[in-house]
Protein backbone atom coordinates (compact mmCIF):
# COMPACT_ATOMS: atom_id res chain seq x y z
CA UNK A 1 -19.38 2.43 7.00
CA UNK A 2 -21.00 5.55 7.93
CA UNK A 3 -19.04 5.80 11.38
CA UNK A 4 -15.46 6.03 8.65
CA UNK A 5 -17.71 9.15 6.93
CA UNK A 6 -16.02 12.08 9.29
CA UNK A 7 -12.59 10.72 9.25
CA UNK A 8 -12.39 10.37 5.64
CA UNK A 9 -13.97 13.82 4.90
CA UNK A 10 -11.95 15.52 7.23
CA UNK A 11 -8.91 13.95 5.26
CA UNK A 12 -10.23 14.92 1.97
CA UNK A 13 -10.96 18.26 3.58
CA UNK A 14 -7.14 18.32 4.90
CA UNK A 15 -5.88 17.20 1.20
CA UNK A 16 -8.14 20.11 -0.59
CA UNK A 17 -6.53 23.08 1.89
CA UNK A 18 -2.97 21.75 1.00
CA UNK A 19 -3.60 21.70 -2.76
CA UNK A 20 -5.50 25.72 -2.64
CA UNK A 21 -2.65 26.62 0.00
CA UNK A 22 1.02 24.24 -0.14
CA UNK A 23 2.68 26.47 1.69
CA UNK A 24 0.39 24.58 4.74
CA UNK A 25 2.13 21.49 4.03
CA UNK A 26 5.23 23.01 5.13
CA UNK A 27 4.67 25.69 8.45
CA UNK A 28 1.41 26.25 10.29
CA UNK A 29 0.29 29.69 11.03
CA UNK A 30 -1.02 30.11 14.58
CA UNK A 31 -2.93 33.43 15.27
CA UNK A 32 -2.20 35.13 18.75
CA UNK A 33 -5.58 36.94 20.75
CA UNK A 34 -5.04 40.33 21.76
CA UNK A 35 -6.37 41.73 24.56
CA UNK A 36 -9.51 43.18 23.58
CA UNK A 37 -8.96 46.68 25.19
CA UNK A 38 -6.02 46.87 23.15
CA UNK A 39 -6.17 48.33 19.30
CA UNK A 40 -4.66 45.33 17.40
CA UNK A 41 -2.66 47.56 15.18
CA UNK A 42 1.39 46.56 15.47
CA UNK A 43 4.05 49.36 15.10
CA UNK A 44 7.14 47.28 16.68
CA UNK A 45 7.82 43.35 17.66
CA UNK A 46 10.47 41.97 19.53
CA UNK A 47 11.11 38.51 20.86
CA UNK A 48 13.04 38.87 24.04
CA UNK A 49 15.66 37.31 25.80
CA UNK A 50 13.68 35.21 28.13
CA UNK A 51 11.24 33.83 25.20
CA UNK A 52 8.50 36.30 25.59
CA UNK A 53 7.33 38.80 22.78
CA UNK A 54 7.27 42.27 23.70
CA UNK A 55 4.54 43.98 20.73
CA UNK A 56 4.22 47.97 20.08
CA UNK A 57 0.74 48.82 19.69
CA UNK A 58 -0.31 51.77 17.35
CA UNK A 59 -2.76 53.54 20.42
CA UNK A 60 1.08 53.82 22.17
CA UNK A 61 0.99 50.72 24.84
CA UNK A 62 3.70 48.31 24.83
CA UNK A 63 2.55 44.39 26.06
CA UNK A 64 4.48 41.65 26.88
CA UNK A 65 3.30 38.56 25.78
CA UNK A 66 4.51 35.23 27.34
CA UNK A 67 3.99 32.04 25.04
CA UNK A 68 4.21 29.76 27.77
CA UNK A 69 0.93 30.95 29.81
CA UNK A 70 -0.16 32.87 26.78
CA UNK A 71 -0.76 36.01 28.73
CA UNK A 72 -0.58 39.61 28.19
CA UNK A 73 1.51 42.11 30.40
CA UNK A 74 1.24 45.76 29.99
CA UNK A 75 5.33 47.32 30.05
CA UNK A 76 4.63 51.02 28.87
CA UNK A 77 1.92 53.23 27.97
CA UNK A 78 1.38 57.06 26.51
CA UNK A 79 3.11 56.24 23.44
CA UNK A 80 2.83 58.26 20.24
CA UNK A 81 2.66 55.82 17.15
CA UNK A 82 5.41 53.50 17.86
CA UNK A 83 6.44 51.88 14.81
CA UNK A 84 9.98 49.97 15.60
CA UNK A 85 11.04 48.04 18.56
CA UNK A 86 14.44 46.48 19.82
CA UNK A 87 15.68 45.02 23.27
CA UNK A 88 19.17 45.81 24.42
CA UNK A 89 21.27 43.24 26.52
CA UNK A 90 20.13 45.33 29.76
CA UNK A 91 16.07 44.08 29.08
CA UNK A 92 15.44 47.98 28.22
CA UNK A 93 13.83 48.25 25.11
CA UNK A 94 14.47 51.03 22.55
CA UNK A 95 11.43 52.16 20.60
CA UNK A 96 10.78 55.08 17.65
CA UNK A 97 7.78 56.93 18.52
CA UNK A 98 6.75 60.21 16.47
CA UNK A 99 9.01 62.67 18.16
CA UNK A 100 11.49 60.73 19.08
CA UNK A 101 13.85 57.75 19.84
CA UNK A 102 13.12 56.57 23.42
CA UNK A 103 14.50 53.92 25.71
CA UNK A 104 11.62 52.17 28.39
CA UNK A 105 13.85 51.17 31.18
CA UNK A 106 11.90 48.71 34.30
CA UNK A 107 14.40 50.16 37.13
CA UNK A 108 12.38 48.42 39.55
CA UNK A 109 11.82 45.25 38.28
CA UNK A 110 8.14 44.79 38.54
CA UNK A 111 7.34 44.27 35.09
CA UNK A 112 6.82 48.09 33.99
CA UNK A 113 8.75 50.70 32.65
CA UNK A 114 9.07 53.54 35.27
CA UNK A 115 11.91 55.62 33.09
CA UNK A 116 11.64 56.67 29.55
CA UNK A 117 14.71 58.25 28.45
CA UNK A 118 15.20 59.95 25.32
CA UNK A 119 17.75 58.89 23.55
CA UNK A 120 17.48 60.96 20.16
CA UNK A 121 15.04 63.59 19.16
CA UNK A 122 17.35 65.68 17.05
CA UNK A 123 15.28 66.41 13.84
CA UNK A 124 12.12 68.10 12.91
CA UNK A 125 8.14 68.04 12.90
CA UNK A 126 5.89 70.18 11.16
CA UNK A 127 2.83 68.86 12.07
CA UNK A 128 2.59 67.03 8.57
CA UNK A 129 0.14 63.57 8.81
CA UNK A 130 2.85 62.06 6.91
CA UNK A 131 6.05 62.71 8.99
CA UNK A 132 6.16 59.09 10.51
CA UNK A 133 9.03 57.96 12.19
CA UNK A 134 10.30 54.23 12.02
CA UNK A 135 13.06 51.78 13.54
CA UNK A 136 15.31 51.70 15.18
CA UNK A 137 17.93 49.03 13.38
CA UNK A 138 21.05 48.20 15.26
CA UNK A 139 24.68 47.69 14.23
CA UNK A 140 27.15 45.84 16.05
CA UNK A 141 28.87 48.58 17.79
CA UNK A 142 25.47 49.65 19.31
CA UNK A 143 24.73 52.05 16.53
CA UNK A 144 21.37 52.44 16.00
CA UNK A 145 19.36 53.98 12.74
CA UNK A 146 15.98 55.60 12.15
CA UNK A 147 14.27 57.09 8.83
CA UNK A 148 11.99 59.66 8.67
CA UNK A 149 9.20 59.95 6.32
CA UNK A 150 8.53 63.02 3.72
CA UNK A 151 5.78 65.18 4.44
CA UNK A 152 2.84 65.54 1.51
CA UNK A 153 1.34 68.00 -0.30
CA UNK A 154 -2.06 66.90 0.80
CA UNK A 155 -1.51 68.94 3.49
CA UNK A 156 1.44 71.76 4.75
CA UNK A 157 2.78 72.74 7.33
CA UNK A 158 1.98 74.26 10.98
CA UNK A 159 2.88 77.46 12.48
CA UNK A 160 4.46 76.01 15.43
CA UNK A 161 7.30 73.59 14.37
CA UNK A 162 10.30 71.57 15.65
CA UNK A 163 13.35 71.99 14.41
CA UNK A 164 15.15 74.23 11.57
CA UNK A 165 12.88 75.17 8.61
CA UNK A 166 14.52 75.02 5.30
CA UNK A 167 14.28 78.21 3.51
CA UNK A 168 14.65 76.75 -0.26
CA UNK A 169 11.74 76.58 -2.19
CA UNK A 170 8.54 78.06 -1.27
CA UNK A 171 8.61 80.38 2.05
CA UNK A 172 7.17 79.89 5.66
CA UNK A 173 4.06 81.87 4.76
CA UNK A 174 3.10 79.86 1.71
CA UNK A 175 3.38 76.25 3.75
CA UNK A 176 1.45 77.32 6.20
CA UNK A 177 -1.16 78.67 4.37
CA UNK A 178 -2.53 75.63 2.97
CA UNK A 179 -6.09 75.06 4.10
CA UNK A 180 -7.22 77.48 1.20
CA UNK A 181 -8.27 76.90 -2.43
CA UNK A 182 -4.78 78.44 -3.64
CA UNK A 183 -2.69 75.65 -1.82
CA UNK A 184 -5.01 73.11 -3.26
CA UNK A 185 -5.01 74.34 -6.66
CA UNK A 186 -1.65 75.88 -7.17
CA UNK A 187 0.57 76.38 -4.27
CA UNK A 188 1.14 72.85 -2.94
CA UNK A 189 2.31 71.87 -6.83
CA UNK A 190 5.22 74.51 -6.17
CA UNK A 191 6.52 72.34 -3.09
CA UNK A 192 6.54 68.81 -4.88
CA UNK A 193 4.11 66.00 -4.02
CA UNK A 194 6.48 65.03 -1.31
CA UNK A 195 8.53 68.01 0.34
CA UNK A 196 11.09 67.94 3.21
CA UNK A 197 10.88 71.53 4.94
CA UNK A 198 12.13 70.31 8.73
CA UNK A 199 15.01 68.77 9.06
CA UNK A 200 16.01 65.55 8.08
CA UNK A 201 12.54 64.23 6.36
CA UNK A 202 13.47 61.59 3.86
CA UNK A 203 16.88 60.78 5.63
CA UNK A 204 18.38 57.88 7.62
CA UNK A 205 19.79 59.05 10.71
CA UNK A 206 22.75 57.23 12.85
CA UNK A 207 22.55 57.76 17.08
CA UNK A 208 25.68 56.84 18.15
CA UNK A 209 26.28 54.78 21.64
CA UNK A 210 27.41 58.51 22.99
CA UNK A 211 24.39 60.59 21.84
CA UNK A 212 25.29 62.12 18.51
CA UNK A 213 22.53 61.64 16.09
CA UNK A 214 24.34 62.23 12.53
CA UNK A 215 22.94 62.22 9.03
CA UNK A 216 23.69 58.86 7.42
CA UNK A 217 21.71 59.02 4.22
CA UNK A 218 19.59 60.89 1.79
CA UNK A 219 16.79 60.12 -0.59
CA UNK A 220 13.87 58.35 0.80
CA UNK A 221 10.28 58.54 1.11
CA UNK A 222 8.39 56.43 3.04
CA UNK A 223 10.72 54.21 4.44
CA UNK A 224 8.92 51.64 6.29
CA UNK A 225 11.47 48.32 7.02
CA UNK A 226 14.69 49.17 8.57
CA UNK A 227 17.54 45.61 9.60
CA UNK A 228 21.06 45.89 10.09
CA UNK A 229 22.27 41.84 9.01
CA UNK A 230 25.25 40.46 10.52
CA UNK A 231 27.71 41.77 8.23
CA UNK A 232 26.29 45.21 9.35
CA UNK A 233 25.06 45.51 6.02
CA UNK A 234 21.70 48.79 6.38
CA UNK A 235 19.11 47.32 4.47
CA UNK A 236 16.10 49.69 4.49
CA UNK A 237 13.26 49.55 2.32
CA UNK A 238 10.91 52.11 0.71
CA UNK A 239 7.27 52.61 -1.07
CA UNK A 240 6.24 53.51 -4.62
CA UNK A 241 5.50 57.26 -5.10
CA UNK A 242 6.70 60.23 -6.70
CA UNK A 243 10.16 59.37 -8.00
CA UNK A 244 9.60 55.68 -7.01
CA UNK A 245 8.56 53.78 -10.37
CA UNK A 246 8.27 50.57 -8.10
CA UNK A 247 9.09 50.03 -4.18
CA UNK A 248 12.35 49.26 -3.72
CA UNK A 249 14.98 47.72 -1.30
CA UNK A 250 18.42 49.58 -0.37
CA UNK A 251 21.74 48.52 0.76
CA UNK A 252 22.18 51.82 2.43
CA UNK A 253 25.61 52.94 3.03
CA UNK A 254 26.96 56.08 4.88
CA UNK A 255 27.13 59.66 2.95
CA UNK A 256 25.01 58.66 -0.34
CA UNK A 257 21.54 59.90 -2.00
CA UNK A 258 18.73 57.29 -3.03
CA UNK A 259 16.68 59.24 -5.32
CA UNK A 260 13.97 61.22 -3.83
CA UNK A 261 14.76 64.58 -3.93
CA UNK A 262 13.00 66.28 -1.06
CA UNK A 263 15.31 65.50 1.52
CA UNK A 264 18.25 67.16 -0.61
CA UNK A 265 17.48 70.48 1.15
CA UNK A 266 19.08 69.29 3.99
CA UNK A 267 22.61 68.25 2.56
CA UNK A 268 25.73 70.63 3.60
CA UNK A 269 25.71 73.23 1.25
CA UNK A 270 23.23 72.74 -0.72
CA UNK A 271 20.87 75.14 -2.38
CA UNK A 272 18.90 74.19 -5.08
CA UNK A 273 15.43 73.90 -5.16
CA UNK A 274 14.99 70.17 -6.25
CA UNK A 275 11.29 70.75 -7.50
CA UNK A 276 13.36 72.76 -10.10
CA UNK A 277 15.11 70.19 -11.33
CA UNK A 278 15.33 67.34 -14.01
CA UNK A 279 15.10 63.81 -13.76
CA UNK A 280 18.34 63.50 -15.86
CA UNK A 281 19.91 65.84 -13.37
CA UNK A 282 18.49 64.00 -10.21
CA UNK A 283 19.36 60.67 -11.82
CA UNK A 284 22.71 60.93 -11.53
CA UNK A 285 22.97 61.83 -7.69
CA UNK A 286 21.65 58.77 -6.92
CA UNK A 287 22.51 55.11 -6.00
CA UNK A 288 20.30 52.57 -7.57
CA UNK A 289 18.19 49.65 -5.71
CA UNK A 290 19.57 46.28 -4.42
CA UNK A 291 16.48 44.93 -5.46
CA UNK A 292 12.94 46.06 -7.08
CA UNK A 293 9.11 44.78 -5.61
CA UNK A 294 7.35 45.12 -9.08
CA UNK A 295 3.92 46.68 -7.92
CA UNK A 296 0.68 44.87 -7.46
CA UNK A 297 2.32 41.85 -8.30
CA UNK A 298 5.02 41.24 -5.91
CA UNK A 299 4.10 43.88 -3.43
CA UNK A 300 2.71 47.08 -2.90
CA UNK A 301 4.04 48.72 0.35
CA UNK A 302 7.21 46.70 1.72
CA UNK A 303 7.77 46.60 5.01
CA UNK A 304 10.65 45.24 7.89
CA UNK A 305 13.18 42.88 6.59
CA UNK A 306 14.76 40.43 8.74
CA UNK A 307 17.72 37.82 8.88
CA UNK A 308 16.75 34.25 8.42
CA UNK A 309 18.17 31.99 10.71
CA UNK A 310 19.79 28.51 11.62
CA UNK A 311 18.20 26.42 8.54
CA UNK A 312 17.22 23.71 11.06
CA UNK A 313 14.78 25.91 12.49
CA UNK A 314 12.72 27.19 9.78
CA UNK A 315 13.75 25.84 6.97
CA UNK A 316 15.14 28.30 5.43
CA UNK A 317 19.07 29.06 3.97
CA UNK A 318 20.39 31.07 6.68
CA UNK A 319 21.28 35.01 6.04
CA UNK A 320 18.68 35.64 3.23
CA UNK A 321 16.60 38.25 3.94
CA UNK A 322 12.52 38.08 4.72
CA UNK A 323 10.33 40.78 3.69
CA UNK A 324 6.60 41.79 4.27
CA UNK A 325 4.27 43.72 2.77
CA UNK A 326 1.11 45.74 3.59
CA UNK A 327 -0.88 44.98 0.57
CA UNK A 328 -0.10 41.17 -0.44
CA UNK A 329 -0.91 37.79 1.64
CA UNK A 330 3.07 36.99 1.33
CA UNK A 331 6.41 37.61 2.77
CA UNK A 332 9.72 37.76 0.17
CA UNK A 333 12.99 36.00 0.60
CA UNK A 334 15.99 38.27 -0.82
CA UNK A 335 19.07 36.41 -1.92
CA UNK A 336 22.11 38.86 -2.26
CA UNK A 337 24.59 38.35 -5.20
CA UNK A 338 27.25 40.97 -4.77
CA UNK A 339 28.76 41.99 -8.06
CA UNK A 340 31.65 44.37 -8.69
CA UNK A 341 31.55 45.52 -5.25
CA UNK A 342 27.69 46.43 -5.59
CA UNK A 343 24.55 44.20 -3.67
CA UNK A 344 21.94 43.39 -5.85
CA UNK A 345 19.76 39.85 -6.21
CA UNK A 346 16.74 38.64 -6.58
CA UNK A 347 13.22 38.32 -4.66
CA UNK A 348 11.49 34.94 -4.42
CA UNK A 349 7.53 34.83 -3.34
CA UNK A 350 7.47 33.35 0.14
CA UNK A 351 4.26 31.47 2.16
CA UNK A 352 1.88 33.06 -0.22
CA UNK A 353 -0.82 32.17 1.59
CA UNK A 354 -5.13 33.57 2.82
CA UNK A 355 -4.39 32.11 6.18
CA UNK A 356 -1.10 34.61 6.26
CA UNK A 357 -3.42 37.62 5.04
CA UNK A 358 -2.28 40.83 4.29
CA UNK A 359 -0.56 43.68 6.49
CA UNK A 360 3.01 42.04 7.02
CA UNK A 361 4.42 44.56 8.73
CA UNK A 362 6.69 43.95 11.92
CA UNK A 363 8.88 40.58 12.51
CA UNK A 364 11.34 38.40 14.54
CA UNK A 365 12.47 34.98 15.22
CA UNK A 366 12.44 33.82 18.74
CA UNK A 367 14.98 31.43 20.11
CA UNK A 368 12.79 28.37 19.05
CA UNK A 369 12.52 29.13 15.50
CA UNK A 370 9.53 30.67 15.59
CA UNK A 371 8.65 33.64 13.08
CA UNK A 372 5.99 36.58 14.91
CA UNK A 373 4.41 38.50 12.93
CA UNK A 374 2.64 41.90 13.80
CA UNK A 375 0.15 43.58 11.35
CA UNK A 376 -1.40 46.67 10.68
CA UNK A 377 -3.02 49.05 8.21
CA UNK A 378 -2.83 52.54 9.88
CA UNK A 379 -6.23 53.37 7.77
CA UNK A 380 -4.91 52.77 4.96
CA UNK A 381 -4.69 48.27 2.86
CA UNK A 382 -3.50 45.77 5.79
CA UNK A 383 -4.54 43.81 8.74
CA UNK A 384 -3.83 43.57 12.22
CA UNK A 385 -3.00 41.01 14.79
CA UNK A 386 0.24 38.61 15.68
CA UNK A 387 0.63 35.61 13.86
CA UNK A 388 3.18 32.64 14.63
CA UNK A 389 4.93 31.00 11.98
CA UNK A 390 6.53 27.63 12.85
CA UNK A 391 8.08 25.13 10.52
CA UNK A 392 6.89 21.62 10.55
CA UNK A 393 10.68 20.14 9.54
CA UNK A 394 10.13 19.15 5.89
CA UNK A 395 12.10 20.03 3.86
CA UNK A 396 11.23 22.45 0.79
CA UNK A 397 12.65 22.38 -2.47
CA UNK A 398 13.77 26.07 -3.01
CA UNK A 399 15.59 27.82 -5.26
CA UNK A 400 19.17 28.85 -2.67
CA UNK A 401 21.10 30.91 -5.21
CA UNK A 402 20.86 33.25 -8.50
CA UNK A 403 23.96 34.69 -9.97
CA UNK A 404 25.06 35.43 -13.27
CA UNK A 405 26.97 33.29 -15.67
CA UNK A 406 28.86 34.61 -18.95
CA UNK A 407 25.69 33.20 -20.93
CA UNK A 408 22.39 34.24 -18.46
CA UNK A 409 21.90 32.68 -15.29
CA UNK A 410 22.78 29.79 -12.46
CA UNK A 411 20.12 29.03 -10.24
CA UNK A 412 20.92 26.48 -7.25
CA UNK A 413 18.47 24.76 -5.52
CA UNK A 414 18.43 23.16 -2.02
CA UNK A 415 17.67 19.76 -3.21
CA UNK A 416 18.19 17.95 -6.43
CA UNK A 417 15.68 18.11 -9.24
CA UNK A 418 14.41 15.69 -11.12
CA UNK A 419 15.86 15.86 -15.29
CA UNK A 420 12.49 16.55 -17.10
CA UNK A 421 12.27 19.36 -19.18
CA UNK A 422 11.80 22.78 -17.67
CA UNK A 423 9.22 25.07 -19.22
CA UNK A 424 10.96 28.41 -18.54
CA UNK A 425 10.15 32.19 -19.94
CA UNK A 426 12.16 35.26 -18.96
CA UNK A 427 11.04 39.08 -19.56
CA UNK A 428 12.47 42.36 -18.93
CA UNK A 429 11.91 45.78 -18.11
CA UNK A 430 12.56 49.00 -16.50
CA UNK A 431 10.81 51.57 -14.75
CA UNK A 432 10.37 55.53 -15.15
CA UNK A 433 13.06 58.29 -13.06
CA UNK A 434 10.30 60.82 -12.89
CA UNK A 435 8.20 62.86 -10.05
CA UNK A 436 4.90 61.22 -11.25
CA UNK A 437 3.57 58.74 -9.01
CA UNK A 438 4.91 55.42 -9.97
CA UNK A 439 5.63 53.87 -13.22
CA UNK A 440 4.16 51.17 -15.57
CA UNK A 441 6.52 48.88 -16.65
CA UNK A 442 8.95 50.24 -19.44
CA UNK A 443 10.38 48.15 -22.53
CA UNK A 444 9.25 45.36 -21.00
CA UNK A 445 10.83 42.09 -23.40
CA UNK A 446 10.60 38.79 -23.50
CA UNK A 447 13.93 37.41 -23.46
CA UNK A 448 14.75 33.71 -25.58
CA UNK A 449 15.77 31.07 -23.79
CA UNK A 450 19.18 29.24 -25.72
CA UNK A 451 19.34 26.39 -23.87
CA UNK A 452 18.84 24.97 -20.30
CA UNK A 453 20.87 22.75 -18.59
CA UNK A 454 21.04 20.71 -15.39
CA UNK A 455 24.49 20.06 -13.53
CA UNK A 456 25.39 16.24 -13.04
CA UNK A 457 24.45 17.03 -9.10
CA UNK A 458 20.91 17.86 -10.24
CA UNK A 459 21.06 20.99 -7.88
CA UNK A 460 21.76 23.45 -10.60
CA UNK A 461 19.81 24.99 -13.14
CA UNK A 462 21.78 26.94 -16.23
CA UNK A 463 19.68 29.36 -18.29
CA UNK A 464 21.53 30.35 -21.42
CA UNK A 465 20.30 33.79 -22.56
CA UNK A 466 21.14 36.35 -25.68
CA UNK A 467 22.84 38.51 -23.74
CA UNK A 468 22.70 40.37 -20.38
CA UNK A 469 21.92 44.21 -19.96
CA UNK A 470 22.63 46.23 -17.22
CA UNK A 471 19.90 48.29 -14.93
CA UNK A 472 16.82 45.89 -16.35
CA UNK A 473 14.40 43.68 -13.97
CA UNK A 474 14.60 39.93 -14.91
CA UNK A 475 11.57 38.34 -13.96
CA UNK A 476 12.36 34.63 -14.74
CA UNK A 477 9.53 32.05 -13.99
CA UNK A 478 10.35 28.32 -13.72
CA UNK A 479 7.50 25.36 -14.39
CA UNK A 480 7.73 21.82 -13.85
CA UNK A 481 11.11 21.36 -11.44
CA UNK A 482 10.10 19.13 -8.97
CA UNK A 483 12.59 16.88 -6.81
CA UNK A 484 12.72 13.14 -7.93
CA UNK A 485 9.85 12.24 -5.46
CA UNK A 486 7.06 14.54 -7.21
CA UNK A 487 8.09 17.29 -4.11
CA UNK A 488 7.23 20.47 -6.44
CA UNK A 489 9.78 24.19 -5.71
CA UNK A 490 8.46 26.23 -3.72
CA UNK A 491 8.25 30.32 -5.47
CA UNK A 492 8.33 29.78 -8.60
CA UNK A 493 9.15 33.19 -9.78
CA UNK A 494 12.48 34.92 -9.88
CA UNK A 495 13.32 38.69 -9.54
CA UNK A 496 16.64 39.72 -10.19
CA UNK A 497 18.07 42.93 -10.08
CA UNK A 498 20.58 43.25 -12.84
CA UNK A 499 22.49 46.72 -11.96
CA UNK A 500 26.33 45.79 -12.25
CA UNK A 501 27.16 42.75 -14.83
CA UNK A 502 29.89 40.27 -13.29
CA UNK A 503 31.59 39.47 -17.17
């Protein structure tokens, strides 16, 4: 007997793991050694053309990793804080950097970069810690996009800056002077917790394929995760904050304002100070969310999102979007539902998982169906590292679609569910408009359940509610559905973003 002992303990062992992590019974997460030179830190990911991975490091190199040898290749170095990386048809890759949008072109061929062009650098610095840069996205007309962070308070400005320096609100002088007690105690309160006084902080910009770099969009604050889908549908996503009761994700279209005021100084024409002015007034500038992370629950500092794929590579409904975060050990699947011309939906937890970890921040498939991963934490919650996702070909039972009915709600599912009773609550809320730093949760409800019902194809799940209201969370969280062979859903919990009612 004892020669069966290891066999059977590693299969109890296997058979514990699954039941503390199931997302392990469907895709196994592989972690990637860096060089050890390197700072593991990832600002930009891309999975080339030819299958390898080319990674963005936050110390400014830029390695190519190939999967078949599982070797490292240095392709650029001298970098400032690269935080976004794409490949063009040509093998050059575009990258954001601090100062600017640059292109690494290998004009040789030997593996290296020996030309970095710039291809946009047309908006300010000031010096500010918290100017990052991030992206680029890319549309199908070659398009690309960018966002620039706000600046904070905890610090000001320098003498020597880039760019145009707006002259609303508090003057030169005053930001400059801010390594004194008066800035720390006073002054800074004057420019706003967040404060855009070069141009372009807290915008989206748009480089076309001939040079111009043109404002797109206003209103952001740290805006982190930048994808273009292929509907060439912006999707950009931004962190709690001042004016930011919860981090939230945009459908970001051309010419309107998404609620943080800072960057308003640098709209044509316009002259207000916005420290100056009320939330009611602000409030009504502004387009609302496509969707809302609630914090320290479903995230805390959202990151890229990304396309999912062909289904029979990872397992996934194709064209939903994936989502990572700095601060929780899980990406988020978005599911659109476009009402009355506007895109909201809902966010589903995704591979929750300790072997995942935390820091989520940089992603892409490669042609095999593999999802990289590239982490950091920049000093602040997070990780670093690569991680590869693959999917082991079973098939999950997910929740595929959430859309309104006249009565509450229709949720789909990708397989058919078994027709014992559902335990199912629903609750409500809202979150504060104001320049505090986030929001609790505001009139949160719970919501009665009428009645639940399952279609005769078993694939659909009808929630009948009171009523609907418009611009309220739904956080809807569904026990018990399993398929007919005990297979149990995978993300249990529902977000959805009511902002435009469909009856």
């Amino acid at each position: 007997m004892k020669k069966y002992l290891p066999l059977l303990a590693i299969m109890l062992t296997s058979q514990v793991i699954a039941q503390a992590d199931p997302w392990q019974n469907y895709y196994q997460i592989d972690n990637i050694p860096i060089p050890k030179q390197i700072n593991p830190q990832i600002g930009g990911l891309q999975a080339l053309q030819d299958g390898r991975i080319a990674v963005a490091f936050y110390a400014g190199e830029v390695m190519i990793y190939d999967p078949k040898t599982q070797t490292w290749s240095q392709f650029a170095k001298g970098l400032d804080n690269p935080l976004g990386l794409i490949e063009e048809k040509s093998g050059a890759l575009v990258l954001m950097q601090t100062p600017e949008l640059t292109r690494l072109i290998d004009e040789d061929k030997d593996g290296r970069a020996d030309f970095y062009q710039t291809v946009s650098d047309q908006f300010g610095m000031s010096g500010n810690y918290h100017e990052f840069a991030f992206g680029p996205a890319r549309d199908s007309k070659g398009n690309y996009y960018i966002s620039l962070n706000v600046a904070s308070n905890f610090a000001g400005i320098f003498e020597k800056i880039r760019g145009d320096f707006s002259p609303i609100g508090l003057s030169r002088e005053q930001m400059t002077d801010w390594q004194n007690d008066t800035w720390k105690n006073e002054t800074k309160f004057k420019a706003g917790r967040m404060f855009a006084k070069v141009s372009y902080r807290g915008w989206i910009l748009k480089i076309t394929p001939d040079g111009q770099t043109i404002p797109f969009a206003s209103g952001f604050r740290s805006p982190d995760g930048l994808h273009v889908d292929s509907h060439d549908r912006l999707w950009v996503t931004d962190n709690q904050g001042d004016w930011l009761g919860t981090s939230p994700l945009y459908q970001v279209k051309e010419g309107k304002h998404y609620g943080h005021p800072a960057s308003l100084v640098w709209k044509k024409d316009w002259q207000q100070d916005p420290v100056t002015m009320s939330a009611e007034a602000l409030a009504k500038l502004r387009t609302l969310p496509s969707a809302l992370f609630p914090h320290g629950e479903l995230a805390n500092s959202p990151t890229q999102p990304i396309s999912t794929i062909d289904p029979a590579l990872f397992g996934l409904p194709k064209n939903e979007l994936l989502i990572g975060d700095m601060n929780q050990a899980r990406l988020i699947r978005y599911l659109p539902d476009e009402v009355n011309g506007f895109m909201q939906g809902t966010f589903i937890p995704f591979i929750e998982s300790k072997t995942l970890g935390i820091g989520n921040h940089r992603f892409d498939f490669d042609n095999n169906g593999n999802l990289w991963v590239g982490k950091t934490h920049l000093g602040w919650a997070g990780d670093e590292g690569v991680r590869k996702i693959s999917w082991n070909q079973k098939a999950l039972l997910l929740a595929d679609k959430v859309s309104q009915t006249k009565t509450g709600f229709a949720i789909h599912f990708t397989q058919a569910i078994s027709q014992q009773q559902v335990q199912i609550t629903v609750a409500s809320h809202t979150y504060h408009y104001h320049a505090d730093y986030g929001s609790e949760k505001v009139d949160l409800q719970n919501v009665a359940v009428l009645n639940q019902t399952i279609s005769k194809d078993q694939k659909t799940l009808l929630i009948d509610l009171p009523k609907l209201v418009k611009n309220r969370l739904y956080t809807i969280e569904l026990k018990g559905i399993n398929t007919e062979s005990g297979e149990a859903l995978m993300g249990d919990i529902l977000r959805y973003n009511l902002v435009e009612k469909a009856y």
